[in-house]
PDB file of N, CA and C in Angstrom:
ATOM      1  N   UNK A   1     -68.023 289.848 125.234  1.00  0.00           N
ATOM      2  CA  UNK A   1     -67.597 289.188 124.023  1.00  0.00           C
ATOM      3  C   UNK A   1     -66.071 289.164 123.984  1.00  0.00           C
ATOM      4  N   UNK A   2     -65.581 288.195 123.612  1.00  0.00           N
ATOM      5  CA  UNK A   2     -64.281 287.944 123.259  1.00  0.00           C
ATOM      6  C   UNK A   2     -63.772 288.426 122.003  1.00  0.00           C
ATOM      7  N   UNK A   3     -62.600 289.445 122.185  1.00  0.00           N
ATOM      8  CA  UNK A   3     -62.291 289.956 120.380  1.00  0.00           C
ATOM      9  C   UNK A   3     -61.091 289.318 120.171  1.00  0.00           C
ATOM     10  N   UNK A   4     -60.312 288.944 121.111  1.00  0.00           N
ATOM     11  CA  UNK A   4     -58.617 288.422 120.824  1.00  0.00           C
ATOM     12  C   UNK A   4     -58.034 287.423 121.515  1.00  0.00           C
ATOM     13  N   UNK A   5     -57.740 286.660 121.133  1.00  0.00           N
ATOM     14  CA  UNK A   5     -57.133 285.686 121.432  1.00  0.00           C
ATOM     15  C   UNK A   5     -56.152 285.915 123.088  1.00  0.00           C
ATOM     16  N   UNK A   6     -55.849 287.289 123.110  1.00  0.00           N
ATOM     17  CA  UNK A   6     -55.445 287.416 124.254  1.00  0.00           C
ATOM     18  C   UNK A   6     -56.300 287.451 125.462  1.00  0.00           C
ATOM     19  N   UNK A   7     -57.525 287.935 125.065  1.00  0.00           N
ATOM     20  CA  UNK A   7     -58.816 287.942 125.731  1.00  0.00           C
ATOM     21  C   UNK A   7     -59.200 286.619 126.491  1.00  0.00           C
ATOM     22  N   UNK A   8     -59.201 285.565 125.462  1.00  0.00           N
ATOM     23  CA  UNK A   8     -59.618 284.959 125.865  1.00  0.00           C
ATOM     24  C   UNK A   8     -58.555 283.715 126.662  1.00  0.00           C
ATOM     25  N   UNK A   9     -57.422 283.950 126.564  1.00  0.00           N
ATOM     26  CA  UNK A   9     -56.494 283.547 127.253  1.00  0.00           C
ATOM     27  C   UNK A   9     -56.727 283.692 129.229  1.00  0.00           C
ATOM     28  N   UNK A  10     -56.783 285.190 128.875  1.00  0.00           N
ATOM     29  CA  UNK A  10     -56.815 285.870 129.939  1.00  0.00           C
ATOM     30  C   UNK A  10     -58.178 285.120 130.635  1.00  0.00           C
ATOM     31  N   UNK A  11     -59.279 285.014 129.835  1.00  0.00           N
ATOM     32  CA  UNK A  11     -60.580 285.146 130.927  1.00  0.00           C
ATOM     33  C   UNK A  11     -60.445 283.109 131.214  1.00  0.00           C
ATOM     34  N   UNK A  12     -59.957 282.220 130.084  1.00  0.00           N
ATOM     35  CA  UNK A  12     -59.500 281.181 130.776  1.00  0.00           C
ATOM     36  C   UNK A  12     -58.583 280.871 131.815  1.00  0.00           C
ATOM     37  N   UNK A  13     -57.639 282.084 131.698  1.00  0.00           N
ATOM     38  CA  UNK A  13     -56.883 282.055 133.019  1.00  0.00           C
ATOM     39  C   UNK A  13     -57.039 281.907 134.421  1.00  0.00           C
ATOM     40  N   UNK A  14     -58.388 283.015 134.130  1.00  0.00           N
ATOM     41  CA  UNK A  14     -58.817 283.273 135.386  1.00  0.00           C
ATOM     42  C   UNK A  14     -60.163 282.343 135.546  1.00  0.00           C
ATOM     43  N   UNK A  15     -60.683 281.547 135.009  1.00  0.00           N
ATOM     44  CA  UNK A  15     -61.650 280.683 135.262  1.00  0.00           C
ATOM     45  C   UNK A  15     -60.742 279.533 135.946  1.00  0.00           C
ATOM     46  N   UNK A  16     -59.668 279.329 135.645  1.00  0.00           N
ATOM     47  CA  UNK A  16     -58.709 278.461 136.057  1.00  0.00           C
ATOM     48  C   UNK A  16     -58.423 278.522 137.486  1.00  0.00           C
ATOM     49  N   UNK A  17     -58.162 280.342 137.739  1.00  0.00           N
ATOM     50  CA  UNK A  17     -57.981 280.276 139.119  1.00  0.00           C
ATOM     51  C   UNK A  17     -59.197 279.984 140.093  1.00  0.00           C
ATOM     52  N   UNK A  18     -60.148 280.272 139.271  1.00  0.00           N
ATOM     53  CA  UNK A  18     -61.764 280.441 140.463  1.00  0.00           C
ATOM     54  C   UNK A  18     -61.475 279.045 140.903  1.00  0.00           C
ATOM     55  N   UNK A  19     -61.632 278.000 139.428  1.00  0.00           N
ATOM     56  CA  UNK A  19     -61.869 276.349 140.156  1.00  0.00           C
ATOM     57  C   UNK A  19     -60.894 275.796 141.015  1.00  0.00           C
ATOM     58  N   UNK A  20     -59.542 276.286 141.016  1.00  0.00           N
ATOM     59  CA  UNK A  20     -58.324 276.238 141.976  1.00  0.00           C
ATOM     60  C   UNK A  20     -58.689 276.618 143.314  1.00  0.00           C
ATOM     61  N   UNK A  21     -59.847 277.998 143.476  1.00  0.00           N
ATOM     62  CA  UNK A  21     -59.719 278.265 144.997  1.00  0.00           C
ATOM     63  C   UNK A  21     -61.043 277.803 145.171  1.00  0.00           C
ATOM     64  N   UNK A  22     -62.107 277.185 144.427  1.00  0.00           N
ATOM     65  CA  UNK A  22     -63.409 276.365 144.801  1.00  0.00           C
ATOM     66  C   UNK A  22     -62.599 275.269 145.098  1.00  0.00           C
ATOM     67  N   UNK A  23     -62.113 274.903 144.627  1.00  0.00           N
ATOM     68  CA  UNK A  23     -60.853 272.949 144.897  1.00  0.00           C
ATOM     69  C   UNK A  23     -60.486 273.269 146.298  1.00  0.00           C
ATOM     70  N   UNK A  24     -60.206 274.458 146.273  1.00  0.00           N
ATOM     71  CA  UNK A  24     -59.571 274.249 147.886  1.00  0.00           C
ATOM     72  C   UNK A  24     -60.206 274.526 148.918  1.00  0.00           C
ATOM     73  N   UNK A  25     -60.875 275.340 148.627  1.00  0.00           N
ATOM     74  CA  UNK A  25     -62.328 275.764 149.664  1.00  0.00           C
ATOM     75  C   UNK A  25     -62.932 274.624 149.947  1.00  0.00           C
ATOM     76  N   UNK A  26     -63.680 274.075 149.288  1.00  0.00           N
ATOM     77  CA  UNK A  26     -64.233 272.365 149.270  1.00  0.00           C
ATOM     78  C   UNK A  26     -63.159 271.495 149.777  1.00  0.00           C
ATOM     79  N   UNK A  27     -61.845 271.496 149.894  1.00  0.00           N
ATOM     80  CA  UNK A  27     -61.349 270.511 150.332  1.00  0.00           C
ATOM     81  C   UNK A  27     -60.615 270.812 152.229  1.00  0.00           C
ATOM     82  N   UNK A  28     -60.727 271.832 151.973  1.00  0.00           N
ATOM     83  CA  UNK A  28     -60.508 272.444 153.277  1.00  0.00           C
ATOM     84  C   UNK A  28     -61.768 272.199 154.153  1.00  0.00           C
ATOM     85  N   UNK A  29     -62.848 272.292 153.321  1.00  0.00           N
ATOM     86  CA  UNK A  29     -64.087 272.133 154.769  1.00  0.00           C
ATOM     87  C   UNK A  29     -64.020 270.923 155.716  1.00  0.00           C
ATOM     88  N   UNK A  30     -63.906 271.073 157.069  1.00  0.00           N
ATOM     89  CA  UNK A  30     -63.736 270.249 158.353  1.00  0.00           C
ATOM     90  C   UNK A  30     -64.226 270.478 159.562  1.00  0.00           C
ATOM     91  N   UNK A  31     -65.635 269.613 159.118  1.00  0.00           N
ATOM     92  CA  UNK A  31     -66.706 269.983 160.247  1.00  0.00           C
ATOM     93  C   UNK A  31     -66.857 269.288 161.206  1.00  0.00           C
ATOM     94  N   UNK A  32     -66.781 270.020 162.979  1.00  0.00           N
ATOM     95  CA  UNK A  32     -66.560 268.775 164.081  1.00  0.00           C
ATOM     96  C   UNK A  32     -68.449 269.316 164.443  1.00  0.00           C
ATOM     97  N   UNK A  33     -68.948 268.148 165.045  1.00  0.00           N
ATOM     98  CA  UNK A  33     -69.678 268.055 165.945  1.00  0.00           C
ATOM     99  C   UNK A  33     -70.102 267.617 167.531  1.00  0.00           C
ATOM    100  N   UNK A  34     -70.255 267.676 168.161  1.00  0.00           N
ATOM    101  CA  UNK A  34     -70.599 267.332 169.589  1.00  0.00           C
ATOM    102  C   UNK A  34     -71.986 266.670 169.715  1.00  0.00           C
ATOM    103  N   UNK A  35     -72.207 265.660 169.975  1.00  0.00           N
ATOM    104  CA  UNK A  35     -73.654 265.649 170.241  1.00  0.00           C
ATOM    105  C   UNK A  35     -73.848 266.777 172.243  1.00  0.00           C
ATOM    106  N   UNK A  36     -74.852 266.846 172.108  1.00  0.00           N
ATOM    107  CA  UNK A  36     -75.721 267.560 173.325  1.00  0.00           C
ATOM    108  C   UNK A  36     -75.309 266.973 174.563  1.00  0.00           C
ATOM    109  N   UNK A  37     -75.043 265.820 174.697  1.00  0.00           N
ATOM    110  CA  UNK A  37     -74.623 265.686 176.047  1.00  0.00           C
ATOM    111  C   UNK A  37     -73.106 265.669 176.598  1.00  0.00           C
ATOM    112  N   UNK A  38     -72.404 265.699 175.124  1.00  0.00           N
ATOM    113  CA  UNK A  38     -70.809 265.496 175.153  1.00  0.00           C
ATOM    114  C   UNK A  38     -69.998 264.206 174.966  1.00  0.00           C
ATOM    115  N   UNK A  39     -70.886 263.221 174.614  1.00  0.00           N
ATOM    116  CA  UNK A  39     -70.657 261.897 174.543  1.00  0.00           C
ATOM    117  C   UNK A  39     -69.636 261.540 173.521  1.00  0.00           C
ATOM    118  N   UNK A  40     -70.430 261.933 172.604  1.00  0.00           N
ATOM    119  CA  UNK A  40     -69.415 261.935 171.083  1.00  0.00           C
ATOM    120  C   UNK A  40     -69.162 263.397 169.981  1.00  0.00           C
ATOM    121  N   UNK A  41     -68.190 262.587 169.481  1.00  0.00           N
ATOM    122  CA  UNK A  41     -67.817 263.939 168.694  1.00  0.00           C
ATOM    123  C   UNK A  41     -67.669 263.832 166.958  1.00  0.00           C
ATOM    124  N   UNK A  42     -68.141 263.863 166.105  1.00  0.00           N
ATOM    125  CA  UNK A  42     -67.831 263.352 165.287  1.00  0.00           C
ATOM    126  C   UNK A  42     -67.050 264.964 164.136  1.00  0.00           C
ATOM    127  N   UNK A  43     -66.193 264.169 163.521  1.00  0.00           N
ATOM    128  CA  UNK A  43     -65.603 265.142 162.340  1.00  0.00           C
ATOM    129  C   UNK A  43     -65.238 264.573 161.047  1.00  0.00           C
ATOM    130  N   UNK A  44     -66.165 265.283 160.173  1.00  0.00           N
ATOM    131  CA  UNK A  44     -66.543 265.207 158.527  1.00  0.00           C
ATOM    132  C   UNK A  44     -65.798 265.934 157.486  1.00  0.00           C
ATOM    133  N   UNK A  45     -65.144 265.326 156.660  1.00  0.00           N
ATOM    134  CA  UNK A  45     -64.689 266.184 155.624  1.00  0.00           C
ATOM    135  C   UNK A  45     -65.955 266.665 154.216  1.00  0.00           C
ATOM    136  N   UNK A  46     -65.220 267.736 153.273  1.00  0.00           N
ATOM    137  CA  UNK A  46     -66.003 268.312 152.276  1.00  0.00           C
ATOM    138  C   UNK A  46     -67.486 267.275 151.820  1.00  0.00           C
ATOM    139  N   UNK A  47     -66.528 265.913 151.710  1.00  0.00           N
ATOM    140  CA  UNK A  47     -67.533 265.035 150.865  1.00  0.00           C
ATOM    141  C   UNK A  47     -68.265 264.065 152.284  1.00  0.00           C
ATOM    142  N   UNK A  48     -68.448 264.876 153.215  1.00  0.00           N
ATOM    143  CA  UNK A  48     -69.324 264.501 154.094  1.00  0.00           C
ATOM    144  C   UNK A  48     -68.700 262.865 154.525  1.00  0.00           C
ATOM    145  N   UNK A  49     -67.131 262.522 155.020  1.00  0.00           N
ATOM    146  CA  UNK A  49     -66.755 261.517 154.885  1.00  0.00           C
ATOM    147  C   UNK A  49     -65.940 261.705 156.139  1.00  0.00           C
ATOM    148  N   UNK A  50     -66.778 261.082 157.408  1.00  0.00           N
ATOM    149  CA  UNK A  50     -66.161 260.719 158.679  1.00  0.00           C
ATOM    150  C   UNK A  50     -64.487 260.404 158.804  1.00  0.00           C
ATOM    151  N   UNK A  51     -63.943 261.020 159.022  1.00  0.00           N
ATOM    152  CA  UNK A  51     -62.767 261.577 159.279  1.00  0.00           C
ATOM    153  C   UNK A  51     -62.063 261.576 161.014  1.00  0.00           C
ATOM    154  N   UNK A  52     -63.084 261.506 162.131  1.00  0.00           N
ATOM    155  CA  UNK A  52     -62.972 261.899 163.094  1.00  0.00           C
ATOM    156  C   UNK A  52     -64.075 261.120 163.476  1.00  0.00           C
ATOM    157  N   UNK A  53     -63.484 260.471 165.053  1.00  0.00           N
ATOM    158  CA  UNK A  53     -64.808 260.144 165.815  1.00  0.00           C
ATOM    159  C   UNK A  53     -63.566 259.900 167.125  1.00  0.00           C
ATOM    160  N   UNK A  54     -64.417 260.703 168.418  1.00  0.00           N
ATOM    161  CA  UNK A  54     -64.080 260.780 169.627  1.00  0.00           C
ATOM    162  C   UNK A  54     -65.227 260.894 170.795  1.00  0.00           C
ATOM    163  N   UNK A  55     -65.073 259.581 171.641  1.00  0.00           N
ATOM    164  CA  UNK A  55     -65.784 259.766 172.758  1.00  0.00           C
ATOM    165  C   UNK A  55     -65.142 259.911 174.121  1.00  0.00           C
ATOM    166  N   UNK A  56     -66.097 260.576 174.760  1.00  0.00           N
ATOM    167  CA  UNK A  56     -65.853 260.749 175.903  1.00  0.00           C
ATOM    168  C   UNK A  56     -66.388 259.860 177.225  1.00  0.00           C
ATOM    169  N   UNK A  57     -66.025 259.873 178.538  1.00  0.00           N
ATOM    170  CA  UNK A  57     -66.642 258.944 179.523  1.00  0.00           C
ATOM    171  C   UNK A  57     -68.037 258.710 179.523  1.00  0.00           C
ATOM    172  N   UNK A  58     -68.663 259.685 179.386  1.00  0.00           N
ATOM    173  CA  UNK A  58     -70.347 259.864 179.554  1.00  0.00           C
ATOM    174  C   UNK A  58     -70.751 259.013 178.291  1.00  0.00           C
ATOM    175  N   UNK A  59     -70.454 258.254 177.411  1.00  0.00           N
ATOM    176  CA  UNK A  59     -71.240 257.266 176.678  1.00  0.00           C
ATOM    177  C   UNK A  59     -70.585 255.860 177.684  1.00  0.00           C
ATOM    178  N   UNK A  60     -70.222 255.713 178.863  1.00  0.00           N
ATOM    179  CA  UNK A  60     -70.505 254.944 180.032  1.00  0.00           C
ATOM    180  C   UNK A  60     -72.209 254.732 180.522  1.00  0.00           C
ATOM    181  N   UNK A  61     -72.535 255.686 180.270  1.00  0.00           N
ATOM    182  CA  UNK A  61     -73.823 256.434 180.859  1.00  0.00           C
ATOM    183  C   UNK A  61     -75.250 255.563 179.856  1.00  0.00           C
ATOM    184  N   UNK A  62     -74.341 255.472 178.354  1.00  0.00           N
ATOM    185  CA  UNK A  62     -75.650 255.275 177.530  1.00  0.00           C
ATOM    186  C   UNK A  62     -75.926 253.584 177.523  1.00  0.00           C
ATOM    187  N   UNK A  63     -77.006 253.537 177.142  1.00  0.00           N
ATOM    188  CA  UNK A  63     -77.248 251.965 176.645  1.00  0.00           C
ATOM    189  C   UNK A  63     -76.681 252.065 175.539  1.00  0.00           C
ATOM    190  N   UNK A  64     -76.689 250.676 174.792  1.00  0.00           N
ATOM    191  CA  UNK A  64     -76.080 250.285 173.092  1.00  0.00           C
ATOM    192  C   UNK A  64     -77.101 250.959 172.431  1.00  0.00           C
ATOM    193  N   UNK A  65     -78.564 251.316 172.631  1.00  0.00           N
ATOM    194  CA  UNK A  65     -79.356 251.641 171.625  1.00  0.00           C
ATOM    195  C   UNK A  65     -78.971 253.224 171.800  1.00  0.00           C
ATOM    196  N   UNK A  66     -78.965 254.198 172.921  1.00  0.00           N
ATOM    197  CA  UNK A  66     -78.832 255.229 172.690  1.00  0.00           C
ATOM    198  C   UNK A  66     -77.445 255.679 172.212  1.00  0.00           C
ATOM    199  N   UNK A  67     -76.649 254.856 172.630  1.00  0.00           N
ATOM    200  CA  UNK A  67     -75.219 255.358 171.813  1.00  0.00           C
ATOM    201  C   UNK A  67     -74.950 255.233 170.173  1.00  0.00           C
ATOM    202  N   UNK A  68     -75.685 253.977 170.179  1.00  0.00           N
ATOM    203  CA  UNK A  68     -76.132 254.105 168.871  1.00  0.00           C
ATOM    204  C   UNK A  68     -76.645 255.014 168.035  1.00  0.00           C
ATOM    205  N   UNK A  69     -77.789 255.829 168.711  1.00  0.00           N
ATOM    206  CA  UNK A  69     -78.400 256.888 168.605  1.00  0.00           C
ATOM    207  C   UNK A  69     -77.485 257.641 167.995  1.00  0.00           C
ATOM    208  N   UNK A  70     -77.131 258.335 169.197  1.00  0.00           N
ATOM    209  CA  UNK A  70     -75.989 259.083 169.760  1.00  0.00           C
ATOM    210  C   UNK A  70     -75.359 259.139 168.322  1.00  0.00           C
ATOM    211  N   UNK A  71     -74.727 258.381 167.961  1.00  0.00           N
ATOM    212  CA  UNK A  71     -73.449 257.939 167.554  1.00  0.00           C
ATOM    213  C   UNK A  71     -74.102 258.744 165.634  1.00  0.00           C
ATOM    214  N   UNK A  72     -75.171 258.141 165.446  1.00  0.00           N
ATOM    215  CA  UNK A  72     -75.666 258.407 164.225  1.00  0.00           C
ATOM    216  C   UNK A  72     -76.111 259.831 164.180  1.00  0.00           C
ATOM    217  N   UNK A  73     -76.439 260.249 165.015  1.00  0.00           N
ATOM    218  CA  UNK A  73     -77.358 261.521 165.237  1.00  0.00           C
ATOM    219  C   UNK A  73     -76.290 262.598 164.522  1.00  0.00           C
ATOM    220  N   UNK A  74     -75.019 262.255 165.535  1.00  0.00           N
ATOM    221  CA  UNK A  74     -74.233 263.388 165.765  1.00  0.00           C
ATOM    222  C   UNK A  74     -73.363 263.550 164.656  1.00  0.00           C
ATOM    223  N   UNK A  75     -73.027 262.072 163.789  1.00  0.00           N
ATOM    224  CA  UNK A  75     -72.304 262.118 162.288  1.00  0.00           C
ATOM    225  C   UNK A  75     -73.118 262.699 161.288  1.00  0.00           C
ATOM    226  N   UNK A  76     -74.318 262.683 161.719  1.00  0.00           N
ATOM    227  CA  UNK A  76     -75.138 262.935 160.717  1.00  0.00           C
ATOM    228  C   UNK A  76     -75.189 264.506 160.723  1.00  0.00           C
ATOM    229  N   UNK A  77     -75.415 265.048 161.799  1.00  0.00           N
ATOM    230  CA  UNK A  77     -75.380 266.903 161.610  1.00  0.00           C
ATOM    231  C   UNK A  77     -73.970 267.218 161.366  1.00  0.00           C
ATOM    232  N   UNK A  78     -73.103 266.642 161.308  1.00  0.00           N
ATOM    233  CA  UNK A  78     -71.942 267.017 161.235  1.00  0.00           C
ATOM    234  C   UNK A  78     -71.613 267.158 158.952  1.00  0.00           C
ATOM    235  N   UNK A  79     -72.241 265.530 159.286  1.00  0.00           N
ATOM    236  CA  UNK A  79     -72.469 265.873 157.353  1.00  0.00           C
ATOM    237  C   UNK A  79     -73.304 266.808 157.292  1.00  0.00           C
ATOM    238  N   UNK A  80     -74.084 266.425 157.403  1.00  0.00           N
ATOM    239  CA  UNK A  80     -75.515 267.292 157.184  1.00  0.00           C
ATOM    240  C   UNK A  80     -74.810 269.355 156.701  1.00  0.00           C
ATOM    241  N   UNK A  81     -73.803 269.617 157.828  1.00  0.00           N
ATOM    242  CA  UNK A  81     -73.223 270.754 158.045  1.00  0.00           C
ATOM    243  C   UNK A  81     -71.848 270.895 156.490  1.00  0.00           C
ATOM    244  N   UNK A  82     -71.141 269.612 156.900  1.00  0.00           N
ATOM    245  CA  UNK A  82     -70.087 269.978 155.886  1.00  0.00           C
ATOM    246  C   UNK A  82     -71.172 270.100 154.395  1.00  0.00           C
ATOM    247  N   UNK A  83     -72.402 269.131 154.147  1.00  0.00           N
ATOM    248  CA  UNK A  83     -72.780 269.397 152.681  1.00  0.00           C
ATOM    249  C   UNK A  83     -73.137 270.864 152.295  1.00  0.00           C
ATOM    250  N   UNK A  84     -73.833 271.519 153.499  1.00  0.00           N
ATOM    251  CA  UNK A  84     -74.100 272.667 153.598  1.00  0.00           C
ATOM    252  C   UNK A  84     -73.099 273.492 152.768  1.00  0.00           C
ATOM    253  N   UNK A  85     -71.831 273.402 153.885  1.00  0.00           N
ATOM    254  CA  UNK A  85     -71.033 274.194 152.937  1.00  0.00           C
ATOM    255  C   UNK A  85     -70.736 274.217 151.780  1.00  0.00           C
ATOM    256  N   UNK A  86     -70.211 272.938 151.139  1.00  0.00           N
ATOM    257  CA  UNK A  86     -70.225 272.467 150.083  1.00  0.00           C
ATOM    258  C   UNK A  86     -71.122 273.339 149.410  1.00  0.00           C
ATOM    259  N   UNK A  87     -72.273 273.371 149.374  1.00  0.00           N
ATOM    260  CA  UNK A  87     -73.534 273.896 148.488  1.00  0.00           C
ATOM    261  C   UNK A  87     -73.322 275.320 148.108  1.00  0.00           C
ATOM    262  N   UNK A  88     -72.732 276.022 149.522  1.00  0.00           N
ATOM    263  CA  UNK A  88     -72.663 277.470 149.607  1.00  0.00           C
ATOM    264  C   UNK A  88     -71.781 278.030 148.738  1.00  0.00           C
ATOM    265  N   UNK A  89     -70.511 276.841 148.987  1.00  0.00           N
ATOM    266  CA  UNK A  89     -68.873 277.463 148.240  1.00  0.00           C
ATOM    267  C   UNK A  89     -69.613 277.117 146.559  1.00  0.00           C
ATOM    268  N   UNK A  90     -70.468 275.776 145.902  1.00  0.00           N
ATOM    269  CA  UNK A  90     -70.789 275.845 144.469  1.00  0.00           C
ATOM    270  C   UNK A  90     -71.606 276.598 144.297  1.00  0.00           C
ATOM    271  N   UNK A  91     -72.934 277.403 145.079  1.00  0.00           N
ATOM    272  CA  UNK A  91     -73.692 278.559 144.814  1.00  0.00           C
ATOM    273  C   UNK A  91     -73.085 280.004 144.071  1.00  0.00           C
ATOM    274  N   UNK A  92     -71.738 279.627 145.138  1.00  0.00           N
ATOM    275  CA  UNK A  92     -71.446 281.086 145.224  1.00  0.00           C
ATOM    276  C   UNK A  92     -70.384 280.856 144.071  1.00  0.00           C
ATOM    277  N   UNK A  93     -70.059 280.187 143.824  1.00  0.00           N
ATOM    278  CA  UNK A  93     -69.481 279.859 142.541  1.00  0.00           C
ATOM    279  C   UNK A  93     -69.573 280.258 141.358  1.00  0.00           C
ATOM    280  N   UNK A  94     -71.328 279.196 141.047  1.00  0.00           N
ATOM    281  CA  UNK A  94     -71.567 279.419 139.979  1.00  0.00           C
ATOM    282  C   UNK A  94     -72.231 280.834 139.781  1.00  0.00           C
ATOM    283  N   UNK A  95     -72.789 281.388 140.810  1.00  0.00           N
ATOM    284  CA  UNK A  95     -73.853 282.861 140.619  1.00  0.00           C
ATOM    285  C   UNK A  95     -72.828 283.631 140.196  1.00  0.00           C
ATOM    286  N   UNK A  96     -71.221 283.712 140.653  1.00  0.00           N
ATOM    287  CA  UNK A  96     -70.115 284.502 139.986  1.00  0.00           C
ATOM    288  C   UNK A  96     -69.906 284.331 138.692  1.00  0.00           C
ATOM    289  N   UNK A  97     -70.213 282.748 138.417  1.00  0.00           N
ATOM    290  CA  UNK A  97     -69.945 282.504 136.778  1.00  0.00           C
ATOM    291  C   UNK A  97     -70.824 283.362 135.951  1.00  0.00           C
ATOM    292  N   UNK A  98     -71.944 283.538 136.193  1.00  0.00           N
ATOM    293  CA  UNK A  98     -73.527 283.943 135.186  1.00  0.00           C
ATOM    294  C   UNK A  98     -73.138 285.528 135.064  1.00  0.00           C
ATOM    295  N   UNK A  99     -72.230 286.006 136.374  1.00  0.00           N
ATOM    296  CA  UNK A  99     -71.817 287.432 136.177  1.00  0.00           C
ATOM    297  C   UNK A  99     -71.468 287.927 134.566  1.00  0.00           C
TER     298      UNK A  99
END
């Protein structure tokens, strides 16, 4: 319970800082992937937003449909990974808030 105005200064203060280092945690996440054969590489920011894409010689190797593949497969675990985090850094967030 809140008795004083200083109290509650204080505990907004510090709710202030939590969402400051969730802001940055979330904006810092930068997830690379590889697909399996080394072909491509893809890298995703927080909001799961392709940022990065690098191939290598060996998509010489693929047809248009498997690079295609390829190409989707590997952006996709790469989001797939940054949402992850995402989820973990607001879990762990909010389960601190309910404290």
């Amino acid at each position: 319970m809140i008795e004083t105005m200083d109290d509650l200064l204080a505990r907004v203060q510090q709710q202030i800082y939590r969402l400051t280092d969730l802001h940055e945690a979330m904006t810092g996440i930068l997830v690379t992937e590889t697909s399996p054969d080394g072909a491509v590489t893809a890298q995703v920011d927080g909001n799961a937003t392709l940022v990065g894409l690098n191939f290598t010689t060996a998509i010489a190797k693929l047809s248009p449909k498997e690079f295609e593949k390829t190409l989707v497969e590997t952006a996709r675990a790469a989001a797939h990974q940054a949402i992850s985090q995402r989820a973990e850094l607001i879990n762990t967030f909010n389960s601190e808030s309910t404290r």
